[in-house]
PDB file of N, CA and C in Angstrom:
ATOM      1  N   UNK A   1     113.972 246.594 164.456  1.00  0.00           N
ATOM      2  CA  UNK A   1     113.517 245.843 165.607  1.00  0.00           C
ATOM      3  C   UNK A   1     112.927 246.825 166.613  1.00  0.00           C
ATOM      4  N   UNK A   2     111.707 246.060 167.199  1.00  0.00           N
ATOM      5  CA  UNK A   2     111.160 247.283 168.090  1.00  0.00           C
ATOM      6  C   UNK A   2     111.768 247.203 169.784  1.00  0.00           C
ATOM      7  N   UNK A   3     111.921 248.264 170.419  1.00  0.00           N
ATOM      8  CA  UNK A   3     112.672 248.259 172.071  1.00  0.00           C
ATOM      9  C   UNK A   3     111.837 246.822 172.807  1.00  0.00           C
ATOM     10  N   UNK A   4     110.356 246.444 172.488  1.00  0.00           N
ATOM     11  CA  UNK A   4     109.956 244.973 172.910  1.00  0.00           C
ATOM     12  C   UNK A   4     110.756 244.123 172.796  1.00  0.00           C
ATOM     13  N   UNK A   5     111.209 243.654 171.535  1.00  0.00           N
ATOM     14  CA  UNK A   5     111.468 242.689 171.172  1.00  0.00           C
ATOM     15  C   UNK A   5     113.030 243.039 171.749  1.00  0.00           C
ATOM     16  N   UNK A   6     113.998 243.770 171.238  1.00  0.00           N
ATOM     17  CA  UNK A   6     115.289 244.040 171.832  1.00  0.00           C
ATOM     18  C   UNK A   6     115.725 243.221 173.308  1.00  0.00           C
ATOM     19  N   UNK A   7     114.507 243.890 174.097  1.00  0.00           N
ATOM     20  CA  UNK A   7     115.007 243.092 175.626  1.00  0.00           C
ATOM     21  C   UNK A   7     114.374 241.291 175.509  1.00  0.00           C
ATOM     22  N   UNK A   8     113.449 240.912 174.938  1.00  0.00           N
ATOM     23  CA  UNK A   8     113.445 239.546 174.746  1.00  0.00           C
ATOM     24  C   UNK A   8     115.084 238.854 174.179  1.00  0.00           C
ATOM     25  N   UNK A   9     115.202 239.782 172.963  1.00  0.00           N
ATOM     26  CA  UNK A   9     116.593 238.971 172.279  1.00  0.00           C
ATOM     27  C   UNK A   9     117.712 239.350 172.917  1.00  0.00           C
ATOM     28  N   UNK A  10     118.081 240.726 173.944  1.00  0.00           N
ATOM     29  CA  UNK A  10     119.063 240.366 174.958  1.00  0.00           C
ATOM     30  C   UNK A  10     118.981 239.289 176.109  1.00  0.00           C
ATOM     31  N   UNK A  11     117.571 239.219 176.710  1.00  0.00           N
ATOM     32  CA  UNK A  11     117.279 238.324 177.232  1.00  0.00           C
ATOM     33  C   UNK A  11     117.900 236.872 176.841  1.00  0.00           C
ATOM     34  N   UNK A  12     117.648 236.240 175.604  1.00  0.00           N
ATOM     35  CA  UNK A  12     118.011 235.189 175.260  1.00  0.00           C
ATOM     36  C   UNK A  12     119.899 235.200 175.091  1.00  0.00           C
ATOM     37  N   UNK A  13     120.370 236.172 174.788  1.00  0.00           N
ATOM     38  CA  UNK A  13     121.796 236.309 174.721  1.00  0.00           C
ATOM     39  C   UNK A  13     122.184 236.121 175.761  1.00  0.00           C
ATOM     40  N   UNK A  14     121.753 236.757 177.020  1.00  0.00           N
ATOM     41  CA  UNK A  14     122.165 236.613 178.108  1.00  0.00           C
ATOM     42  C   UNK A  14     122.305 235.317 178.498  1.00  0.00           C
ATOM     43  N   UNK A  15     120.880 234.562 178.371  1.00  0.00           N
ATOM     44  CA  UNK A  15     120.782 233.286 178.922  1.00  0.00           C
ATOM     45  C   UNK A  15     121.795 232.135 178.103  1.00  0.00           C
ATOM     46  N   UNK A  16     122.030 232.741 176.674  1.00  0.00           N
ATOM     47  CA  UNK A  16     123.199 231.547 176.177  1.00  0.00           C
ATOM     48  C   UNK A  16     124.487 231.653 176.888  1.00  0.00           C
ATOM     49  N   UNK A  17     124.846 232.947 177.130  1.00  0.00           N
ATOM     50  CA  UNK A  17     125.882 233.157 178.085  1.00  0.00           C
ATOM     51  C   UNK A  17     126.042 232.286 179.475  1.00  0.00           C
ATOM     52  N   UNK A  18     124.602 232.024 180.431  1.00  0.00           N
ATOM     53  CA  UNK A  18     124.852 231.317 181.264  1.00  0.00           C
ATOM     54  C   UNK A  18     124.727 229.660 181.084  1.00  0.00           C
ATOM     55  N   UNK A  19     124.361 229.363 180.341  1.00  0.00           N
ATOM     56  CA  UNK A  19     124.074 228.427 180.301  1.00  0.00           C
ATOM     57  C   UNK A  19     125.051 227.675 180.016  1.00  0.00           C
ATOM     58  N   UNK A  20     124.805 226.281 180.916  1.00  0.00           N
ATOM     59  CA  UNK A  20     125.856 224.612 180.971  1.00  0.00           C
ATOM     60  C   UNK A  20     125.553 224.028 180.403  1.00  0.00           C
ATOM     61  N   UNK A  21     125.791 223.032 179.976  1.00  0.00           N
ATOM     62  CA  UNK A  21     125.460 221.822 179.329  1.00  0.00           C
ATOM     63  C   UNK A  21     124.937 221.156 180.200  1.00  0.00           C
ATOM     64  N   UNK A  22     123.122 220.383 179.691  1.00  0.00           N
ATOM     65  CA  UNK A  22     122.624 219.294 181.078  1.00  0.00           C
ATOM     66  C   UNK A  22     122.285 220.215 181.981  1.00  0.00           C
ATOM     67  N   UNK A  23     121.984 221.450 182.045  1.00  0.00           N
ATOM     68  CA  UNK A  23     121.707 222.556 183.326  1.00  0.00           C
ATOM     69  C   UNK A  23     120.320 222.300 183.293  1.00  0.00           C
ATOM     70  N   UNK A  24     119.455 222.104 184.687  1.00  0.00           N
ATOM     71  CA  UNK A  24     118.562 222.258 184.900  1.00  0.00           C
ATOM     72  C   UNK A  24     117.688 223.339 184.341  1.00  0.00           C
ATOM     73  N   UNK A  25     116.182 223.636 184.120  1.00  0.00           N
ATOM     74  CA  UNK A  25     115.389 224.703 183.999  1.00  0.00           C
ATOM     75  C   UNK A  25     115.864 225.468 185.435  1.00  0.00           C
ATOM     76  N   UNK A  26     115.765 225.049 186.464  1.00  0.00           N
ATOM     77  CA  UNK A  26     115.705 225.267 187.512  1.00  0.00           C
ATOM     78  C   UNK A  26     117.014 226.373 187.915  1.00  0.00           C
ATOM     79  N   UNK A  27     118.016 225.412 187.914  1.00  0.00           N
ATOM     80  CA  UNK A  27     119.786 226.118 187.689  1.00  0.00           C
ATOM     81  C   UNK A  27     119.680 227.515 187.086  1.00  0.00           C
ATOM     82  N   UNK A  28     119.439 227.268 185.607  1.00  0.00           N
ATOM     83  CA  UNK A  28     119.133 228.235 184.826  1.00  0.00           C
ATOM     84  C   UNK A  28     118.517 229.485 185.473  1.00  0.00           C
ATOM     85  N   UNK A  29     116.975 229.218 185.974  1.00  0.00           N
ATOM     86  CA  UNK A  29     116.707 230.586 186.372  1.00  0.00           C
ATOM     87  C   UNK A  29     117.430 230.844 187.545  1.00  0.00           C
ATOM     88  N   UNK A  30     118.069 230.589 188.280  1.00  0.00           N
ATOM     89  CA  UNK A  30     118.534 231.041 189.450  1.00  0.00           C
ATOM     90  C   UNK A  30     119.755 231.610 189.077  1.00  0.00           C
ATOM     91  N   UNK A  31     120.147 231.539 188.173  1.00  0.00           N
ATOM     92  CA  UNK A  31     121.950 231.928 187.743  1.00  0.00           C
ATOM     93  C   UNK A  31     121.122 233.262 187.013  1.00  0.00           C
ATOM     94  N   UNK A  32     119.858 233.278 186.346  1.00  0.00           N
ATOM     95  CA  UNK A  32     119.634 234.401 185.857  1.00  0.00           C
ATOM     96  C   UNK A  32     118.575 235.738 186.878  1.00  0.00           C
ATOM     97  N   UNK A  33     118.452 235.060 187.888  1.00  0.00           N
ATOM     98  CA  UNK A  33     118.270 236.040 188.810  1.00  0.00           C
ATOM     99  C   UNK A  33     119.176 236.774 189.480  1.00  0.00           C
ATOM    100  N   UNK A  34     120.407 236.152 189.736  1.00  0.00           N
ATOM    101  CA  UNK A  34     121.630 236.166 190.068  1.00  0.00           C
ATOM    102  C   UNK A  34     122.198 237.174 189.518  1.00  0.00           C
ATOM    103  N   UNK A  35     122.060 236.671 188.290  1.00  0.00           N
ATOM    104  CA  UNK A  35     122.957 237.652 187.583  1.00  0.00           C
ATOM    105  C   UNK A  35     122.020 239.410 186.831  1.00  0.00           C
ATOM    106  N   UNK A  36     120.367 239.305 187.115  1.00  0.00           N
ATOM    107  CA  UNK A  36     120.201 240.006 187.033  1.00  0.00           C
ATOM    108  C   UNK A  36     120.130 241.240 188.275  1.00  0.00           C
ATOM    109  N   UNK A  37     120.189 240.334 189.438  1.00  0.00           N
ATOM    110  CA  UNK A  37     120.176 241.002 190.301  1.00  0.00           C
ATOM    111  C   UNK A  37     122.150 241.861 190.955  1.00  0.00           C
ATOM    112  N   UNK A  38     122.655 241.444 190.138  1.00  0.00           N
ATOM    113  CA  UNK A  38     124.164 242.251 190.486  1.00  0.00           C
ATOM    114  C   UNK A  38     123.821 243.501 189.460  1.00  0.00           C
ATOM    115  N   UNK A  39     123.561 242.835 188.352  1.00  0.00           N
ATOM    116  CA  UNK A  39     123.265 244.418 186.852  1.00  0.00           C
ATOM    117  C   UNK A  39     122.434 245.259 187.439  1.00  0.00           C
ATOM    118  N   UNK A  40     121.136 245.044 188.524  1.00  0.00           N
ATOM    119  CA  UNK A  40     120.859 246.104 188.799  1.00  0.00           C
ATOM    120  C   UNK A  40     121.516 246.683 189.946  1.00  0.00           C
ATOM    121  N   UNK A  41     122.399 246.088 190.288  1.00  0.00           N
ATOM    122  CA  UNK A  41     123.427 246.928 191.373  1.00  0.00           C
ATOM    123  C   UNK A  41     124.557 247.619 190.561  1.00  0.00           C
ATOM    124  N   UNK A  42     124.952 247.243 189.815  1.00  0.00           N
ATOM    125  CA  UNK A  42     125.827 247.954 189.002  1.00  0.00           C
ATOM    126  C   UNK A  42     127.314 247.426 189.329  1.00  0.00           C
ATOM    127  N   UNK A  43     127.147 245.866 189.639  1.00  0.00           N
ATOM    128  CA  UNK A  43     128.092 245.103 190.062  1.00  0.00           C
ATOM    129  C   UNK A  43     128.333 244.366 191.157  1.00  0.00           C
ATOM    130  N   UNK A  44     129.071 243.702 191.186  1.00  0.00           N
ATOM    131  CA  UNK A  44     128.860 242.652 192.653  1.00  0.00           C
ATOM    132  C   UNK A  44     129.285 243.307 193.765  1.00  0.00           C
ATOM    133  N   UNK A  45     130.315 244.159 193.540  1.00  0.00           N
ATOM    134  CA  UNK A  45     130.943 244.760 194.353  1.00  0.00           C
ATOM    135  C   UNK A  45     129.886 245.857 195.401  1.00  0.00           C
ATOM    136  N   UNK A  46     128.992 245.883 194.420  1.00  0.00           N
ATOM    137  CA  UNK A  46     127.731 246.910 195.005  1.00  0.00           C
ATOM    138  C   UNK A  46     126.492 246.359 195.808  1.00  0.00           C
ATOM    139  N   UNK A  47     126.511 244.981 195.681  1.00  0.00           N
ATOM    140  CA  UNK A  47     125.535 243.869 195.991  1.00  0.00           C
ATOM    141  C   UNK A  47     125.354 243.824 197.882  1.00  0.00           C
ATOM    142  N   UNK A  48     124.825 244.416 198.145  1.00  0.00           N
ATOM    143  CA  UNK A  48     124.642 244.545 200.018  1.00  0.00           C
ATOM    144  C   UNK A  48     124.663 242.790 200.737  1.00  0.00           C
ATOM    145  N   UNK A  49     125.147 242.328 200.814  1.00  0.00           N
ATOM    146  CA  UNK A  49     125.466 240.641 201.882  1.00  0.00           C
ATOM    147  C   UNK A  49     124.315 241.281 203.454  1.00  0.00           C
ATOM    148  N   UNK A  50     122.726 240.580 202.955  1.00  0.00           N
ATOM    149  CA  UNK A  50     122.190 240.674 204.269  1.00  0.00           C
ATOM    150  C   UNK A  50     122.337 239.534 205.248  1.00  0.00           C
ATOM    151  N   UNK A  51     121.995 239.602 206.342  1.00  0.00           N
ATOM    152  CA  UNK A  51     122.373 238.180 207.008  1.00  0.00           C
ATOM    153  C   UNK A  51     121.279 236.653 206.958  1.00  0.00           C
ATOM    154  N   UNK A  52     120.093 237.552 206.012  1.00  0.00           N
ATOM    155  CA  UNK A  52     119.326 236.419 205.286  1.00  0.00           C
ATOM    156  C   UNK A  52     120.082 235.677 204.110  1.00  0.00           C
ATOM    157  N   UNK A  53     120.485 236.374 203.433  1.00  0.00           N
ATOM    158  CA  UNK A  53     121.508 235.724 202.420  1.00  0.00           C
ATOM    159  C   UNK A  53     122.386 234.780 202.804  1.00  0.00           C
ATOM    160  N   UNK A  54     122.935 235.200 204.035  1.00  0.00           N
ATOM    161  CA  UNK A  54     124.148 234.196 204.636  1.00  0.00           C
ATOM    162  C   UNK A  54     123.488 233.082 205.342  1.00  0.00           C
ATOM    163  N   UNK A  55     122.572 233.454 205.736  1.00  0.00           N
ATOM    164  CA  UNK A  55     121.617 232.121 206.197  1.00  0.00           C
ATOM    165  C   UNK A  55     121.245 231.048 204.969  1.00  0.00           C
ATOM    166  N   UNK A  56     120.469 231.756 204.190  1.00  0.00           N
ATOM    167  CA  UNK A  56     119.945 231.376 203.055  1.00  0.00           C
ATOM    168  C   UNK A  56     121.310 230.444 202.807  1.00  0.00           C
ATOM    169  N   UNK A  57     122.710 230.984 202.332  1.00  0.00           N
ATOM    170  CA  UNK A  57     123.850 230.190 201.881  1.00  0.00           C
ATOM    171  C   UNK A  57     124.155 229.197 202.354  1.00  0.00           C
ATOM    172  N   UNK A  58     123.965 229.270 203.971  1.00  0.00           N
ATOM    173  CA  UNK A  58     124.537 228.183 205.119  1.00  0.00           C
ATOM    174  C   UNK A  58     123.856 227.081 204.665  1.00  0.00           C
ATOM    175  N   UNK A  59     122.517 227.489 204.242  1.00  0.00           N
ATOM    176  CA  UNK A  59     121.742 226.278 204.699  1.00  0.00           C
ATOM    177  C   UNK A  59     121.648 225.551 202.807  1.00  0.00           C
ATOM    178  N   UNK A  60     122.497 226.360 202.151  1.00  0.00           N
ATOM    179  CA  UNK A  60     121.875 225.620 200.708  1.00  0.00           C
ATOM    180  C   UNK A  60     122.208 224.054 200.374  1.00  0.00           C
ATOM    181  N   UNK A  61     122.981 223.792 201.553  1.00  0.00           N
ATOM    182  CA  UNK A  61     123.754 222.340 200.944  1.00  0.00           C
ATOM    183  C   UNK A  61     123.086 221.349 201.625  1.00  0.00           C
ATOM    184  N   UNK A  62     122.320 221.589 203.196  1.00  0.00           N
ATOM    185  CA  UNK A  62     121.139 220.257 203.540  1.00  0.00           C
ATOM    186  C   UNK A  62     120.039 220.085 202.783  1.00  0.00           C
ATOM    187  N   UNK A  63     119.361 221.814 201.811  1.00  0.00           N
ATOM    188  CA  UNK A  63     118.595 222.193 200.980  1.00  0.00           C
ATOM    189  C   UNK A  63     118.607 221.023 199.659  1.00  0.00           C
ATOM    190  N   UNK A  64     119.955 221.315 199.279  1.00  0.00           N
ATOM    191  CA  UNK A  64     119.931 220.275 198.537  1.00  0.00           C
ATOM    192  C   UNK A  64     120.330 218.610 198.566  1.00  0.00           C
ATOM    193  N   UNK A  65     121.156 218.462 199.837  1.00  0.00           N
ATOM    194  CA  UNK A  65     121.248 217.204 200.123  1.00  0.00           C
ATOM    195  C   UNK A  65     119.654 216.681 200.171  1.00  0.00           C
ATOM    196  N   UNK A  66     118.576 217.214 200.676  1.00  0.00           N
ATOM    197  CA  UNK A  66     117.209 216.919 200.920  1.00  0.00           C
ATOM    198  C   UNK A  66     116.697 216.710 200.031  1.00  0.00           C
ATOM    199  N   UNK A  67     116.829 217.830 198.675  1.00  0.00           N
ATOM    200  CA  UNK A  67     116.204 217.445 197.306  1.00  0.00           C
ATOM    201  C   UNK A  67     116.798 216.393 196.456  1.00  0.00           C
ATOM    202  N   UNK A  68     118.077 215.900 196.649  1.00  0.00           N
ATOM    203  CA  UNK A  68     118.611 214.812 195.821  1.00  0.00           C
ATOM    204  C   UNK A  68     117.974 213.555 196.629  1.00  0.00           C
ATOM    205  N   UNK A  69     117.897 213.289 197.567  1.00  0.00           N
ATOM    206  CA  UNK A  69     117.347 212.153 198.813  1.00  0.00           C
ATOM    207  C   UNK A  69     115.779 211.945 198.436  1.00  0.00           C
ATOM    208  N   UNK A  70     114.887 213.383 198.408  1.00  0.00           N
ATOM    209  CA  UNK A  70     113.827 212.821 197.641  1.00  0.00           C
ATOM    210  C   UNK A  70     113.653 212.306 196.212  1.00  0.00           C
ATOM    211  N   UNK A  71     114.488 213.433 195.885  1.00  0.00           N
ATOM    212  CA  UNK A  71     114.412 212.742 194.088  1.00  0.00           C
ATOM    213  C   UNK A  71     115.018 211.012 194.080  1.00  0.00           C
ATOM    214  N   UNK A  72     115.711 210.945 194.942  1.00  0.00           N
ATOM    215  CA  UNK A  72     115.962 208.936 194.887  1.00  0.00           C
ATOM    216  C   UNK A  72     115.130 208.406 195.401  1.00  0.00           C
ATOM    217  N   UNK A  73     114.019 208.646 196.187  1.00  0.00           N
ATOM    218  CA  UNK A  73     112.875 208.071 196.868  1.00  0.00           C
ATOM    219  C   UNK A  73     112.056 208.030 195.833  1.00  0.00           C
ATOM    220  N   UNK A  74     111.677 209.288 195.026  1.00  0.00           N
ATOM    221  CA  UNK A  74     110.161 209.288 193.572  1.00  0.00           C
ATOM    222  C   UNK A  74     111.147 208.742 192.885  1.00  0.00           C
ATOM    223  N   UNK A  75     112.470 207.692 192.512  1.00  0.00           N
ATOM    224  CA  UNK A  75     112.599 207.421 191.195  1.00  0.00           C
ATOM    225  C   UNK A  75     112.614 205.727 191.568  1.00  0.00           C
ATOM    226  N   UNK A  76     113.018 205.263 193.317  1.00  0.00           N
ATOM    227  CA  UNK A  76     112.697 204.206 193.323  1.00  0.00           C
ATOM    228  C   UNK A  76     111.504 203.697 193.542  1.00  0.00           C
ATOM    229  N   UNK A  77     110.409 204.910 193.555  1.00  0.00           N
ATOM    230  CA  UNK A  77     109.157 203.912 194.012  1.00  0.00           C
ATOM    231  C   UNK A  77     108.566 204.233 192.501  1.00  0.00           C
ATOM    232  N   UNK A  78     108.547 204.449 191.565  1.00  0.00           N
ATOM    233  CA  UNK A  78     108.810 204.761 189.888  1.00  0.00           C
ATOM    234  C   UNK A  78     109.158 203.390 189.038  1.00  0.00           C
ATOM    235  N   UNK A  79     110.459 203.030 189.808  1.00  0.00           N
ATOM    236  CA  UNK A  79     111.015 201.645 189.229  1.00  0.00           C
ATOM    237  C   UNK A  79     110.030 200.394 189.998  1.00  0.00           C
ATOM    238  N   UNK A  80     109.532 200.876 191.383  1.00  0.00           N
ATOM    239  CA  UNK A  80     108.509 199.593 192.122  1.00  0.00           C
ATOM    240  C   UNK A  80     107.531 199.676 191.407  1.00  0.00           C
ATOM    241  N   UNK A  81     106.794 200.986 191.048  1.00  0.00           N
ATOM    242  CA  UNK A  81     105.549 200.560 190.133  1.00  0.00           C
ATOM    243  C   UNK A  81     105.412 200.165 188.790  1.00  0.00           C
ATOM    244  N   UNK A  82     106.977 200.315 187.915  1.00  0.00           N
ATOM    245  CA  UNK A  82     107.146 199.896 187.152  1.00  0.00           C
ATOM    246  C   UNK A  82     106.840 198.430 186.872  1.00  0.00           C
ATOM    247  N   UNK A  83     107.713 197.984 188.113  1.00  0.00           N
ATOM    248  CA  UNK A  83     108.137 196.045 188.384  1.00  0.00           C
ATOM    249  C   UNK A  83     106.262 195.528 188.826  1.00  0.00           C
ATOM    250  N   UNK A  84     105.661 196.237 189.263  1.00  0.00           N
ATOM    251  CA  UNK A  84     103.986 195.615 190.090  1.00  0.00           C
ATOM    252  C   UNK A  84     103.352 195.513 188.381  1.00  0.00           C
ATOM    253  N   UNK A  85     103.681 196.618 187.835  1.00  0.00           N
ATOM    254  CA  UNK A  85     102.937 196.944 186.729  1.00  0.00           C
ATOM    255  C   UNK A  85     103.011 195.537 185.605  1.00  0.00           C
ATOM    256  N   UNK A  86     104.463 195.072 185.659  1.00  0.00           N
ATOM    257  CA  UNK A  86     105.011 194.230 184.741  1.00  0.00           C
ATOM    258  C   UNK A  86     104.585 192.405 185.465  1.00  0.00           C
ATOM    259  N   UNK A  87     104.142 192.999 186.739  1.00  0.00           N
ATOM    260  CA  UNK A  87     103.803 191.533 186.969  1.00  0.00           C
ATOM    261  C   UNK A  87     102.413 191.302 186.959  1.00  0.00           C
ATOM    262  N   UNK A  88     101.861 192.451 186.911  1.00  0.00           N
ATOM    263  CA  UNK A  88     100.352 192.247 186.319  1.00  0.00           C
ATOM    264  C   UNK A  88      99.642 192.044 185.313  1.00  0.00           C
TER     265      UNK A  88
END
């Protein structure tokens, strides 16, 4: 095997490692930035906490309260054009 291909197929090892069941594409890369970004610290313990990060953290849960709220807005107006569609 050539050193190319090596980091593709750790690559993929890695990612079976993180991976959930039902996990987003999305999830996914962020758990693998995550986690590539501690390996190049050489551990978490080494990982610097800036106060963008802690911001960034504070705010991840209106972040996503916001993205679940739209995603129910594009799936009910989805099911309205469904119902216009079916009466036409």
């Amino acid at each position: 095997m050539d050193t190319g291909q090596a980091s593709v197929e750790m690559g993929f090892s890695v990612n079976k490692d993180l991976v959930v069941e039902n996990e987003s594409e999305q999830t996914l890369a962020a758990r693998r930035i995550i986690k590539d970004h501690i390996i190049h610290f050489n551990g978490v313990t080494n990982v610097e906490i800036t106060r963008n990060m802690v911001v960034g953290t504070r705010n991840a849960r209106a972040r996503y309260a916001n993205y679940l709220a739209q995603q129910k807005k594009e799936q009910e107006a989805e099911k309205r054009n469904k119902k216009k569609k079916r009466r036409n």
